[in-house]
N, C-alpha and C. Protein backbone atom coordinates (compact mmCIF):
# COMPACT_ATOMS: atom_id res chain seq x y z
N UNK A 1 -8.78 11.88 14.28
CA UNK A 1 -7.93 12.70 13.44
C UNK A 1 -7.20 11.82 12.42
N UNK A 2 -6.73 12.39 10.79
CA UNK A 2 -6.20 11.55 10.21
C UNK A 2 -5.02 11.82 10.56
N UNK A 3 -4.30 10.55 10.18
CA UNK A 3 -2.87 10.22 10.30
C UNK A 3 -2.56 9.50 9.21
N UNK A 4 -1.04 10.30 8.74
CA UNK A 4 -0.54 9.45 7.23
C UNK A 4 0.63 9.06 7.65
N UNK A 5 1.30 7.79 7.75
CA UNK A 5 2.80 7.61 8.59
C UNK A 5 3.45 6.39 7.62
N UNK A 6 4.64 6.57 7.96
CA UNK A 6 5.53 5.25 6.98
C UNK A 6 4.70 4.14 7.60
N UNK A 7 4.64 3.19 6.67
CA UNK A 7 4.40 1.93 6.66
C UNK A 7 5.38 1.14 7.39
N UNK A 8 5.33 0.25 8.29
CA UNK A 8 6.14 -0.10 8.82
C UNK A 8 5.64 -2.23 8.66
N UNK A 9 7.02 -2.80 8.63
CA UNK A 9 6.44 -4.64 9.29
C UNK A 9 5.52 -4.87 10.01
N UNK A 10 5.09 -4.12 10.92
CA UNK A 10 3.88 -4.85 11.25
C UNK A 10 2.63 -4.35 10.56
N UNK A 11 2.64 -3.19 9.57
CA UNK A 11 1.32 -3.26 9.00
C UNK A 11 1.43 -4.06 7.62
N UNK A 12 2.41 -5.21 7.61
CA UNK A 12 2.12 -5.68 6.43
C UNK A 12 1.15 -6.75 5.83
N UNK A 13 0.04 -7.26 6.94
CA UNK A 13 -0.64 -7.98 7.18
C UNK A 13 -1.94 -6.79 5.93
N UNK A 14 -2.01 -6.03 6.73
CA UNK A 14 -2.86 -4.90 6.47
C UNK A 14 -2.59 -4.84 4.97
N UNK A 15 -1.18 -4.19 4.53
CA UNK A 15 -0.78 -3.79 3.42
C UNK A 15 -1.56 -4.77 2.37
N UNK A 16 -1.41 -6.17 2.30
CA UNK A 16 -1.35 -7.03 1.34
C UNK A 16 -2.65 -7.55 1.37
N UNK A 17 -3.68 -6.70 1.98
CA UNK A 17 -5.29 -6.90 1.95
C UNK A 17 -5.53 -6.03 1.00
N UNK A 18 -4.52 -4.37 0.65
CA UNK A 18 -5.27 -3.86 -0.12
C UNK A 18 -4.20 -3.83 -1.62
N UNK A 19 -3.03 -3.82 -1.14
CA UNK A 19 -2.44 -4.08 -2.25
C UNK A 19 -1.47 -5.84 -2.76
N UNK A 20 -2.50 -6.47 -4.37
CA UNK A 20 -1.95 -7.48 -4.73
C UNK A 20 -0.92 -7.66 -5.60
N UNK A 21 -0.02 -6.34 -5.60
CA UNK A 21 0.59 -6.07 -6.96
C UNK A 21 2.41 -6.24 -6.55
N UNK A 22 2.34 -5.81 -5.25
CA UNK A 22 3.64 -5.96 -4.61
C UNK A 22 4.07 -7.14 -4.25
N UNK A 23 5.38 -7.83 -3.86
CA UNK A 23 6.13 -9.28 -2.84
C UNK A 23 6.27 -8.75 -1.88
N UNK A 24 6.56 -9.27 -1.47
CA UNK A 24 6.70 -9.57 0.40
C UNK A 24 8.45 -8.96 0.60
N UNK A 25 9.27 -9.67 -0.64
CA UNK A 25 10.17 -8.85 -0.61
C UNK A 25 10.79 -7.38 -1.00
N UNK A 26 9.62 -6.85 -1.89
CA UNK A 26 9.91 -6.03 -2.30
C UNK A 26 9.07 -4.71 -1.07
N UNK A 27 8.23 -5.28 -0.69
CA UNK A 27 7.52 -4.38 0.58
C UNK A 27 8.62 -4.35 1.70
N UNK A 28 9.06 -4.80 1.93
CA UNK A 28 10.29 -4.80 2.54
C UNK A 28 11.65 -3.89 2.59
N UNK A 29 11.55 -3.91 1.20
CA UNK A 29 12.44 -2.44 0.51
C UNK A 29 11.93 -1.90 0.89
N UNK A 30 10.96 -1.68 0.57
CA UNK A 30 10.22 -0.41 0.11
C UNK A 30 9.71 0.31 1.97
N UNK A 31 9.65 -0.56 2.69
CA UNK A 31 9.69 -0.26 4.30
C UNK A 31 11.04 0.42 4.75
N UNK A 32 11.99 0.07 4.29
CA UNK A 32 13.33 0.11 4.75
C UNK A 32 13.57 1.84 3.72
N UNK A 33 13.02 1.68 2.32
CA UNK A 33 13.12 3.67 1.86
C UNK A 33 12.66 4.45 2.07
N UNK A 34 10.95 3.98 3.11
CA UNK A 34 10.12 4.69 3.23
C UNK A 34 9.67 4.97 2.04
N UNK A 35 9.35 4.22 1.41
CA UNK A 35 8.27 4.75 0.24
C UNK A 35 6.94 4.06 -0.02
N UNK A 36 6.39 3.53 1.46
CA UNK A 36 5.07 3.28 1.81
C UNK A 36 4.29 3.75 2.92
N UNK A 37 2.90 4.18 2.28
CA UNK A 37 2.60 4.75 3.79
C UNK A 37 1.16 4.46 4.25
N UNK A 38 0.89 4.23 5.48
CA UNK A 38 -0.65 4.03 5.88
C UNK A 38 -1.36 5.53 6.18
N UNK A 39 -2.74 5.34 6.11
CA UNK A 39 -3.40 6.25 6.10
C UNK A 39 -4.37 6.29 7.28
N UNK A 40 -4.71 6.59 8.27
CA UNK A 40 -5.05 6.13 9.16
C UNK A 40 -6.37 7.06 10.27
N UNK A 41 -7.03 6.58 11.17
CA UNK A 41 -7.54 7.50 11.60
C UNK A 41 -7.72 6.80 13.16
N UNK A 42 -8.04 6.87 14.24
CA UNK A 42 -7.65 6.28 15.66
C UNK A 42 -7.40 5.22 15.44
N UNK A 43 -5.83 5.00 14.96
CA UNK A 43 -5.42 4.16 14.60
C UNK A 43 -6.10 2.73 13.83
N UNK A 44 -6.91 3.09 12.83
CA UNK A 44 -7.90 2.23 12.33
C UNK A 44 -7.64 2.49 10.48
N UNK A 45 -6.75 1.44 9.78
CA UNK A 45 -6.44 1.90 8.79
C UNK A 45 -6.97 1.70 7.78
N UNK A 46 -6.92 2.73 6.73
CA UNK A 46 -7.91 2.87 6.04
C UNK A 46 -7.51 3.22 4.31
N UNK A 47 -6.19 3.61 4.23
CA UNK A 47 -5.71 3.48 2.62
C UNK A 47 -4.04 3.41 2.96
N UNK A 48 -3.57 3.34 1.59
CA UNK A 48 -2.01 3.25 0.92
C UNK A 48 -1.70 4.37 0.26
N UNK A 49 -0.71 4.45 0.19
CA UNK A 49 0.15 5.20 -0.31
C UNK A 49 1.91 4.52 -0.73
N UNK A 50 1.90 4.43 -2.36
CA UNK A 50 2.94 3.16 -2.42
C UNK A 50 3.73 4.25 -3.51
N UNK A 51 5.04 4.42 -3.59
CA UNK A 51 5.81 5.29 -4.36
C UNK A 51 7.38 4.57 -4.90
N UNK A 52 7.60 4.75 -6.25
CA UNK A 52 9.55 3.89 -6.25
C UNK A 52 9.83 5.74 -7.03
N UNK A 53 11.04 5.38 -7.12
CA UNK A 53 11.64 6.27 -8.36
C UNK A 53 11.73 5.77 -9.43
N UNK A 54 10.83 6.40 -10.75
CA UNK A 54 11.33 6.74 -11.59
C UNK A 54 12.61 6.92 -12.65
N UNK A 55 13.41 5.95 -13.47
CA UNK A 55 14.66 6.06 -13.76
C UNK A 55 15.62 6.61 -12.74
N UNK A 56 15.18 5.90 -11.73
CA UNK A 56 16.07 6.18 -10.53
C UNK A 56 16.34 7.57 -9.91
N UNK A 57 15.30 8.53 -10.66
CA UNK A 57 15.12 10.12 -10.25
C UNK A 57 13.95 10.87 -10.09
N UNK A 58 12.97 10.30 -10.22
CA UNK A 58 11.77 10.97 -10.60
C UNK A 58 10.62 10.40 -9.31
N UNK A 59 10.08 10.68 -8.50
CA UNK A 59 9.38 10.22 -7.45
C UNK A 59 7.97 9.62 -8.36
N UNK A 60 7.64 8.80 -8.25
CA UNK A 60 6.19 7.87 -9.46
C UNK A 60 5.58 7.33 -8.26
N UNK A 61 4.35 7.92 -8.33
CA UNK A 61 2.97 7.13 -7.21
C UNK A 61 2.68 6.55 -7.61
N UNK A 62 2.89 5.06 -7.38
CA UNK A 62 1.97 3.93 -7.95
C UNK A 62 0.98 3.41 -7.45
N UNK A 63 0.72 3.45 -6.44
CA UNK A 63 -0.41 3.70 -5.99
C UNK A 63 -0.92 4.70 -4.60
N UNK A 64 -2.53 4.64 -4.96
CA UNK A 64 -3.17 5.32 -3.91
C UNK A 64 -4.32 4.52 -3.45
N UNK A 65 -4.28 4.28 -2.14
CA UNK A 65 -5.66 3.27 -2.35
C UNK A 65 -6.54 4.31 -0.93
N UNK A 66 -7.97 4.11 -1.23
CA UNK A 66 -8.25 5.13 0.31
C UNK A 66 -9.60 4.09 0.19
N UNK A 67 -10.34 3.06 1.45
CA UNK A 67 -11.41 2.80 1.54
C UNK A 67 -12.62 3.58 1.02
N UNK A 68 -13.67 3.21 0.33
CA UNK A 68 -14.17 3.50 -0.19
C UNK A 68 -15.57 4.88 1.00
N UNK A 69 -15.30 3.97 2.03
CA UNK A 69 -16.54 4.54 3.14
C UNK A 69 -15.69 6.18 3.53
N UNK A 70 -14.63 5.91 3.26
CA UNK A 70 -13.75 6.88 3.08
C UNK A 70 -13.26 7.96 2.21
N UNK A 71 -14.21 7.99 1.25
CA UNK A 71 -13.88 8.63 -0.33
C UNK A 71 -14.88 10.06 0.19
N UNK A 72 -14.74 11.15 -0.58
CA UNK A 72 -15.10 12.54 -0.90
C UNK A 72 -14.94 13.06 0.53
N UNK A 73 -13.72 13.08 1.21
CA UNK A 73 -13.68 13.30 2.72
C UNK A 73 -12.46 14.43 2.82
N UNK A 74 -11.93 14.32 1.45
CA UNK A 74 -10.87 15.32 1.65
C UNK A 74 -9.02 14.27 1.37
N UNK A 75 -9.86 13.35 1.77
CA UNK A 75 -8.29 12.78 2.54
C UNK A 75 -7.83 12.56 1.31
N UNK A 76 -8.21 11.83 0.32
CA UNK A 76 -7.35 11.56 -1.14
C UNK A 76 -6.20 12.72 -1.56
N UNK A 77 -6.74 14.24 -1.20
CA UNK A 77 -6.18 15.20 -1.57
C UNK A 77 -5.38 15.19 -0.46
N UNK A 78 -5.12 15.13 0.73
CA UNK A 78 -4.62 15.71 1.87
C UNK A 78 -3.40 14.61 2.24
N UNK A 79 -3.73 13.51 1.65
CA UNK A 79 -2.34 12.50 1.18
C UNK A 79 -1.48 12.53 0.11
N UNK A 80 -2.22 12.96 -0.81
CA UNK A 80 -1.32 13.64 -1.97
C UNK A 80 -0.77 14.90 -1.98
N UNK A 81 -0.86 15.77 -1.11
CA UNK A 81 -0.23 16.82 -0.86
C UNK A 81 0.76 16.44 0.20
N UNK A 82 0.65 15.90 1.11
CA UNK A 82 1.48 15.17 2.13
C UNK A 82 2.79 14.54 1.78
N UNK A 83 2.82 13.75 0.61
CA UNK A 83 3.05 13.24 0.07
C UNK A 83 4.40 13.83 -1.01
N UNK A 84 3.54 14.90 -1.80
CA UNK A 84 4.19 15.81 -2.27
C UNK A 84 5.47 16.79 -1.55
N UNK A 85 5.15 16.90 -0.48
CA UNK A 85 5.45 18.14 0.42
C UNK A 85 6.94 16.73 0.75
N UNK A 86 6.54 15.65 1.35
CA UNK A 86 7.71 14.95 2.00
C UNK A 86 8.44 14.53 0.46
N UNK A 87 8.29 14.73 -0.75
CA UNK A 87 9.24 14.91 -2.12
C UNK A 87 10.08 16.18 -2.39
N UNK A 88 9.34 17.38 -1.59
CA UNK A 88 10.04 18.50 -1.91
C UNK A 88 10.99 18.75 -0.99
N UNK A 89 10.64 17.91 0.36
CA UNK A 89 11.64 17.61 1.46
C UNK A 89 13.07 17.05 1.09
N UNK A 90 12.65 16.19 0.16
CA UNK A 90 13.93 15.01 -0.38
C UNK A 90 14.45 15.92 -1.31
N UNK A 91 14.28 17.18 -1.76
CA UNK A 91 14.96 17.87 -2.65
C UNK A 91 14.22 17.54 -4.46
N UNK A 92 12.94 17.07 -4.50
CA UNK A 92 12.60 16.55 -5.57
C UNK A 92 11.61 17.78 -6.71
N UNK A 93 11.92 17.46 -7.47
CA UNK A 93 11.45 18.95 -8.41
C UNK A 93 10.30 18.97 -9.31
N UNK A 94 9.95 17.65 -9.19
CA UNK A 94 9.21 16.69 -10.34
C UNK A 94 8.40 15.87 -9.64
N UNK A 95 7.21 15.29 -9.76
CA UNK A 95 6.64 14.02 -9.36
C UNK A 95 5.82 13.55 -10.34
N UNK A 96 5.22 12.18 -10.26
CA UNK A 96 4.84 11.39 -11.36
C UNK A 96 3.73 10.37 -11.29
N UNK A 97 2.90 10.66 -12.03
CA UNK A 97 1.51 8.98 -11.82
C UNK A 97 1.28 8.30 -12.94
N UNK A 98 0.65 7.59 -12.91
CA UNK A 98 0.24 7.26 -14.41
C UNK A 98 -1.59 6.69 -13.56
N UNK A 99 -2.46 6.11 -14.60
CA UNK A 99 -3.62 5.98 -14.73
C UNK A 99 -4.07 5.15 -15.72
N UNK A 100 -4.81 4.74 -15.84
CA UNK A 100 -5.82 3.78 -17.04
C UNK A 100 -6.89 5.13 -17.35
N UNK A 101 -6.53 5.21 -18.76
CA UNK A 101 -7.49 6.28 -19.56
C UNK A 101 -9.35 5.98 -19.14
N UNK A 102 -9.36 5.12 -19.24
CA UNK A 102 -10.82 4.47 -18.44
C UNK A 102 -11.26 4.96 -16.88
N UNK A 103 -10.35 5.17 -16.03
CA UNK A 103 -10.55 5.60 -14.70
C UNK A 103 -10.43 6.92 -14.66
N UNK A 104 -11.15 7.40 -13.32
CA UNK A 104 -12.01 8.75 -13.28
C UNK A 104 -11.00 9.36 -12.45
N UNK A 105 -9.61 8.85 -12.23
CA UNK A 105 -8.87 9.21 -11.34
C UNK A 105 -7.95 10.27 -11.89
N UNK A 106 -7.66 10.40 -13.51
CA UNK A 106 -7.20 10.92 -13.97
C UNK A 106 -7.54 12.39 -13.54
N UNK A 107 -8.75 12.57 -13.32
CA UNK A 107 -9.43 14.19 -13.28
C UNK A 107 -9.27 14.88 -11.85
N UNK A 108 -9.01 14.02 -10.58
CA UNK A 108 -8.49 13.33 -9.61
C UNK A 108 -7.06 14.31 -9.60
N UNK A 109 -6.12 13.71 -10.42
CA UNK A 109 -5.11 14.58 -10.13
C UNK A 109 -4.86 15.67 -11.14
N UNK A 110 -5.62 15.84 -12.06
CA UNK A 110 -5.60 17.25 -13.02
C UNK A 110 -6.00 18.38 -12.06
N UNK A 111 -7.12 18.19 -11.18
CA UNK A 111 -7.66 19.02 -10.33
C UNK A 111 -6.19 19.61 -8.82
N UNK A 112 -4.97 18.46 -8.84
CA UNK A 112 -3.98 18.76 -7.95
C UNK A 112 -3.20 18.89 -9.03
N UNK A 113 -3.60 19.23 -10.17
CA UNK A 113 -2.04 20.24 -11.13
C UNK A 113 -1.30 19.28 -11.68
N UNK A 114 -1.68 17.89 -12.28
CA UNK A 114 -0.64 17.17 -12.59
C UNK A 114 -1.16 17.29 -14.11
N UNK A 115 0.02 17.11 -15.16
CA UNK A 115 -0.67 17.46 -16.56
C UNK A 115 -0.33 16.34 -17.61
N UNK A 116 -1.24 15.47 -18.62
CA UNK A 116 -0.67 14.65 -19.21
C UNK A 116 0.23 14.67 -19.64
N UNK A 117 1.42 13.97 -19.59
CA UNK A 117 2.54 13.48 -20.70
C UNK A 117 3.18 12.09 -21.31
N UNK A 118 2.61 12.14 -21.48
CA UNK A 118 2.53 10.51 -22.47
C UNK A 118 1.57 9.06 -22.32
N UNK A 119 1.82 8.20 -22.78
CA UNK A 119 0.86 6.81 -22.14
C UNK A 119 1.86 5.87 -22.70
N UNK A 120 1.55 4.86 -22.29
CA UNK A 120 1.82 3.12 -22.98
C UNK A 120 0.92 2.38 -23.30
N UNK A 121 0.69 1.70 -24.37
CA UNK A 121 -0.04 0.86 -25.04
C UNK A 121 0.72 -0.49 -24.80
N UNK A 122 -0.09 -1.53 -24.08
CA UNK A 122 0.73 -2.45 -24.05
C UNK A 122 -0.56 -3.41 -25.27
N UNK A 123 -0.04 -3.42 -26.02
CA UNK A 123 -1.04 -4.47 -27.33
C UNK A 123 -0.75 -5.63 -27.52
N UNK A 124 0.26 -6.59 -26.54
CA UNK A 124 0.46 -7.78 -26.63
C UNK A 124 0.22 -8.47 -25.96
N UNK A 125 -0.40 -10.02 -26.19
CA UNK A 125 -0.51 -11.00 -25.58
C UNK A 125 0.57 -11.84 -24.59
N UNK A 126 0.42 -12.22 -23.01
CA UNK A 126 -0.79 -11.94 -22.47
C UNK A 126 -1.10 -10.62 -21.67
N UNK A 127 -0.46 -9.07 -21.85
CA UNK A 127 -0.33 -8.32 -20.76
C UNK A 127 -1.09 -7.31 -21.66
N UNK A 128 -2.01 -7.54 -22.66
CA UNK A 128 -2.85 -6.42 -23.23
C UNK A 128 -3.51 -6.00 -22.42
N UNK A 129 -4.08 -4.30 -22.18
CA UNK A 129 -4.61 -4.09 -21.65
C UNK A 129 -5.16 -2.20 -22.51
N UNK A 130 -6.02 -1.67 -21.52
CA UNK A 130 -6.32 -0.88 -22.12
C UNK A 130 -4.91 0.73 -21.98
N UNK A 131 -5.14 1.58 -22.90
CA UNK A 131 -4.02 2.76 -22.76
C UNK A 131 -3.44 3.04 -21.33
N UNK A 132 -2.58 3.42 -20.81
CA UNK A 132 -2.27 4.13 -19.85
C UNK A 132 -1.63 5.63 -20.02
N UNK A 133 -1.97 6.06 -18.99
CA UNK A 133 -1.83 7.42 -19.17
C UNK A 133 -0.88 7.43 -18.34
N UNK A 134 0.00 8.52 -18.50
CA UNK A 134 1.34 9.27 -17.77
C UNK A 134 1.21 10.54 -16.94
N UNK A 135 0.97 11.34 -16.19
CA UNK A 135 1.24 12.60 -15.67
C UNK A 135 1.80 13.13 -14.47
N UNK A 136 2.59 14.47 -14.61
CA UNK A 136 3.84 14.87 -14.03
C UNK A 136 3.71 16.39 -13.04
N UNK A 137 3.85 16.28 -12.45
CA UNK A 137 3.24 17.98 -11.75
C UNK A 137 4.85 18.72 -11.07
N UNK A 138 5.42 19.88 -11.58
CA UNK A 138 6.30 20.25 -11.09
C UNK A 138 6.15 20.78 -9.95
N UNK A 139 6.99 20.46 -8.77
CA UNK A 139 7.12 20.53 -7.02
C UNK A 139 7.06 22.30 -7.14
């Protein structure tokens, strides 16, 4: 059966196999707000779920990661609704992603109701990269 649960210190071994973007201290926070979570199935784990706020109000998924042997199974959706549901818990009215215009993930969450609103162009050397996309789905 799947299981989606806070992330806790001892899966941080785990954590930092799939995500290289976070510190050690900041996973730490982020253990202590609950705004990380494993994804799991007899106890054998298998994606992320990594979230901050937004101008300090707005719930922003920054990431989603789900093993690949693991993809078209349902679960991508069934963590993002999970997910959602424990934001509307916190009293939250709004939630938030962004994307690389290049990735297929965008269509991903259009299909769970989230709708473009804006991007960033970062056009400078060395952090150029391609557009990013913004989108927001009201709770």
């Amino acid at each position: 059966m799947i299981e989606i649960r806070y992330a806790s210190a001892g899966d941080e071994r785990y954590w930092f196999e799939l995500d290289k973007h976070l510190s050690k201290k900041e996973y730490s926070n982020k253990i202590l707000q609950n705004q990380c979570y494993i994804i799991e199935e007899d106890k054998k784990c298998f994606g992320i779920i990594r979230y901050n706020l937004f101008w300090d109000l707005i719930p922003f998924l920054n990431l989603i990661y789900i093993d690949p042997g693991f993809h078209k199974r349902g679960i991508g959706r069934a963590a993002m609704l999970l997910w959602e549901s424990e934001m509307r818990k916190l009293d939250h009215k709004l939630v938030m992603t962004s994307t690389m215009v290049e990735e297929s993930s965008q269509h991903f969450y259009r299909k769970l109701g989230y709708k473009d609103c804006g991007c960033l162009i970062k056009d400078f050397e060395p952090f150029a990269e391609t557009m990013e996309m913004f989108m927001m789905k009201p709770l």
